[in-house]
C-alpha atoms as a PDB file:
ATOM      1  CA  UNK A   1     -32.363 -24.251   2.925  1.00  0.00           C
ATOM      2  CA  UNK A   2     -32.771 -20.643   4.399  1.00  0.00           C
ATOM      3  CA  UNK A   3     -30.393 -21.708   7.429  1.00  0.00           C
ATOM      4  CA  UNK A   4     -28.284 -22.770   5.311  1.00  0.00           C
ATOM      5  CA  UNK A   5     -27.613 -19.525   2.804  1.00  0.00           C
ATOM      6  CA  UNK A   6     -27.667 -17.368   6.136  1.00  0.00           C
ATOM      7  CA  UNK A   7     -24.601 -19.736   6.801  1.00  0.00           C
ATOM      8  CA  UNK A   8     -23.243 -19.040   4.187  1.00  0.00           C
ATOM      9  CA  UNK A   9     -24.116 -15.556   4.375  1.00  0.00           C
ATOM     10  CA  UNK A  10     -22.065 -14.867   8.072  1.00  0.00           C
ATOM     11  CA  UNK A  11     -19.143 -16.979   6.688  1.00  0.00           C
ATOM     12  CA  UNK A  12     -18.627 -14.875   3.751  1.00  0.00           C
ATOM     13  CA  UNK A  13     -18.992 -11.409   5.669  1.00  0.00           C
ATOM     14  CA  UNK A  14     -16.530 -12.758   8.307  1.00  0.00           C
ATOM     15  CA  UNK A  15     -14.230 -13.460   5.465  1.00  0.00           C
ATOM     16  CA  UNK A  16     -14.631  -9.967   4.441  1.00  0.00           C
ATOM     17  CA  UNK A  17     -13.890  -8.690   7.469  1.00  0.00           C
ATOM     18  CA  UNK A  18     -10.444 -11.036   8.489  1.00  0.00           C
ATOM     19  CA  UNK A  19      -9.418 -10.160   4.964  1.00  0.00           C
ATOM     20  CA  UNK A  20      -9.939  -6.262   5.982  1.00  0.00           C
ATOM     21  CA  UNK A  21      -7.815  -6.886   9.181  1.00  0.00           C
ATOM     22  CA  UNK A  22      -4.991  -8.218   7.516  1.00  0.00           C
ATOM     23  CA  UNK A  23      -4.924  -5.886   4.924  1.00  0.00           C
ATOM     24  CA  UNK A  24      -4.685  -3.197   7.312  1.00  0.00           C
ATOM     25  CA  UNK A  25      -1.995  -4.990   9.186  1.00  0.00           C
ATOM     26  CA  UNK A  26       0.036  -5.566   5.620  1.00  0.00           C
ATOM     27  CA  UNK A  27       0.088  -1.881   5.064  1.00  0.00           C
ATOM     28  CA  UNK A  28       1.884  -1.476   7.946  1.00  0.00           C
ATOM     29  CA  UNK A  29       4.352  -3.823   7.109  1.00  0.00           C
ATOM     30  CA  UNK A  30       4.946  -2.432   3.676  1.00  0.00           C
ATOM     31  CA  UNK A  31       5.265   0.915   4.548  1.00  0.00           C
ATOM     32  CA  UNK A  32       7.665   0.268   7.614  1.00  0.00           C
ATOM     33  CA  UNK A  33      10.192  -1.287   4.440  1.00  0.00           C
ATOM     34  CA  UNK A  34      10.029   2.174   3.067  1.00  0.00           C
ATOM     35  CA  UNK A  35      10.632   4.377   6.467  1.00  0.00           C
ATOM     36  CA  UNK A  36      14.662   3.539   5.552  1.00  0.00           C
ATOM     37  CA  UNK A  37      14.298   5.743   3.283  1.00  0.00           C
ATOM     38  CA  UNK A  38      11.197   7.561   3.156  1.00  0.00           C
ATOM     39  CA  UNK A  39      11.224   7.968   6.921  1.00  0.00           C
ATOM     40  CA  UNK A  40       8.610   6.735   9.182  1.00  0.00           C
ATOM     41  CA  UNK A  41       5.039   7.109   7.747  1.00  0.00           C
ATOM     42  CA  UNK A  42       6.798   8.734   4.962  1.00  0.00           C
ATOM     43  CA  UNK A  43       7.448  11.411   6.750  1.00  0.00           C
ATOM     44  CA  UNK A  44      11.148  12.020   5.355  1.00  0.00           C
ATOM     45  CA  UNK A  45      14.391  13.583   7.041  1.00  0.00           C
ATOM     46  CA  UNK A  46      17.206  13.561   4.971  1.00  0.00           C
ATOM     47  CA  UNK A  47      17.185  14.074   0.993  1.00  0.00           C
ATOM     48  CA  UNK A  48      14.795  11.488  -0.139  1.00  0.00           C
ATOM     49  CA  UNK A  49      11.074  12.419  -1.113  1.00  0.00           C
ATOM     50  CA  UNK A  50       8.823  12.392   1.941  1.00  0.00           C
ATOM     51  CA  UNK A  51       5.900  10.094   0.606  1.00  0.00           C
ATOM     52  CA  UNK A  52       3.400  11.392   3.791  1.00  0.00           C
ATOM     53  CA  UNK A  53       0.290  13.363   2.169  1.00  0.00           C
ATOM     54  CA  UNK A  54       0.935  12.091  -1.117  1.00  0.00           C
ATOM     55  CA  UNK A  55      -1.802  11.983  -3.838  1.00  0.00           C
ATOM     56  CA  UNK A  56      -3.038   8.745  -4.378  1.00  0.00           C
ATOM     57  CA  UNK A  57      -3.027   8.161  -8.019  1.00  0.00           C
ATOM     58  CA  UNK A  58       0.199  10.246  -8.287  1.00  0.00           C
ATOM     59  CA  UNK A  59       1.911   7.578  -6.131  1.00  0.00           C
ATOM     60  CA  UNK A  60       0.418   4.898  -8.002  1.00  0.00           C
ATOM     61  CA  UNK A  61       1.204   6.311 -11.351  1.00  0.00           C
ATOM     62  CA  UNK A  62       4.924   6.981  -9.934  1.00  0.00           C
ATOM     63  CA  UNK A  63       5.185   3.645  -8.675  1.00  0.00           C
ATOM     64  CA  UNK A  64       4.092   1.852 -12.275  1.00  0.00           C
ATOM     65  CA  UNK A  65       6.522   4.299 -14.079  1.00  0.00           C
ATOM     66  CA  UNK A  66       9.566   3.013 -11.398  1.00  0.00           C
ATOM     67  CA  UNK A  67       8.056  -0.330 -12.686  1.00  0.00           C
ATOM     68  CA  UNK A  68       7.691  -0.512 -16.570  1.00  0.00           C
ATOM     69  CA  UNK A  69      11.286   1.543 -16.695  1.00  0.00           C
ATOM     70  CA  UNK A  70       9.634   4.658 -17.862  1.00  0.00           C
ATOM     71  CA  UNK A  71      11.000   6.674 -14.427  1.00  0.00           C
ATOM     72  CA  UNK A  72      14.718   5.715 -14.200  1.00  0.00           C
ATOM     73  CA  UNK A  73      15.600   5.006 -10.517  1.00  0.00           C
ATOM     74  CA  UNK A  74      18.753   2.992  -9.195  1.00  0.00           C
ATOM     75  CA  UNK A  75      16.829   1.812  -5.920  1.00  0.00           C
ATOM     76  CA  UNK A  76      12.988   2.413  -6.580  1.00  0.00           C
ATOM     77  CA  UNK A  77      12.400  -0.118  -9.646  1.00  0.00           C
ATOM     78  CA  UNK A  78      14.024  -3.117  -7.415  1.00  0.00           C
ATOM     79  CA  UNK A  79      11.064  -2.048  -4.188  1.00  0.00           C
ATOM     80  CA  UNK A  80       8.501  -1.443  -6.786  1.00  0.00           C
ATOM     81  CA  UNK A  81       8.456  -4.506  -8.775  1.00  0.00           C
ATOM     82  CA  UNK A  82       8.274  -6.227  -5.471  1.00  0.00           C
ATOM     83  CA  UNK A  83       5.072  -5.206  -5.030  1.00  0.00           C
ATOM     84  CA  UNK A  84       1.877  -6.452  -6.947  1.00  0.00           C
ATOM     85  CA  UNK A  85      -0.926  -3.524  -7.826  1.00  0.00           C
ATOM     86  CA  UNK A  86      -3.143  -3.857  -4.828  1.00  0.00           C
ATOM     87  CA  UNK A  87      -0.165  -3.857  -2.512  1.00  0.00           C
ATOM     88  CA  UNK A  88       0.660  -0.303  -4.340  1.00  0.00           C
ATOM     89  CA  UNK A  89      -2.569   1.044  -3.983  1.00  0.00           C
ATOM     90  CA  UNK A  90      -2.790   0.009  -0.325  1.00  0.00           C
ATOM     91  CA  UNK A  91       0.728   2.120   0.066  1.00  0.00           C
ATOM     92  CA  UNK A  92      -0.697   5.076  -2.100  1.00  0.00           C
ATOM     93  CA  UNK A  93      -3.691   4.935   0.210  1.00  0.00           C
ATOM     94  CA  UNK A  94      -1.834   4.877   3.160  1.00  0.00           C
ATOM     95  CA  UNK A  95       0.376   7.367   2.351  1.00  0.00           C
ATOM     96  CA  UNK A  96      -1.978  10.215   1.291  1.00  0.00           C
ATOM     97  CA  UNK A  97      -3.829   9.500   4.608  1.00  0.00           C
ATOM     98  CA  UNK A  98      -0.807  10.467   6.684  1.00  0.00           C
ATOM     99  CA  UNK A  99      -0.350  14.454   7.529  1.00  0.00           C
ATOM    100  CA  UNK A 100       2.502  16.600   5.902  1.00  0.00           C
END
């Protein structure tokens, strides 16, 4: 029975750990659709909002208003309702890690 839970137990925690990986490898992905814009890493060139350094929860709370139609955008609510919440927060986290 033991051998068994500690099975269990080293399954689960590699789980945990693939699930980190690809996490990390998806919030690459999504932020390389916004470097069109945004510029690489969000670090913008041209006159669109550079997204690098970004609060967190402002980016998040930006994000739901492109989403729910409260922030009127012509571009931004067709990317952001593209995304579900943890994909957002893995962008907002991502973003305010990145230097200015």
């Amino acid at each position: 029975m033991i051998w068994k839970m500690t099975f269990i137990a080293v399954i689960i925690s590699f789980m945990t750990t693939v699930t980190y990986a690809d996490g990390h490898k998806n919030v690459e992905l999504l932020a390389a659709s916004c470097a069109a814009c945004h510029g690489t890493n969000g670090h913008s060139v041209g006159g669109t909002p550079s997204l690098a350094g970004s609060d967190k929860l402002h980016f998040m709370k930006q994000m739901d208003q492109f989403v729910d139609g409260s922030r009127p955008s012509t571009v931004m609510f067709h990317h952001a309702s593209g995304y579900t919440a943890d994909e957002i927060e893995l962008l907002a986290e991502f973003f305010s890690k990145q230097n200015q």
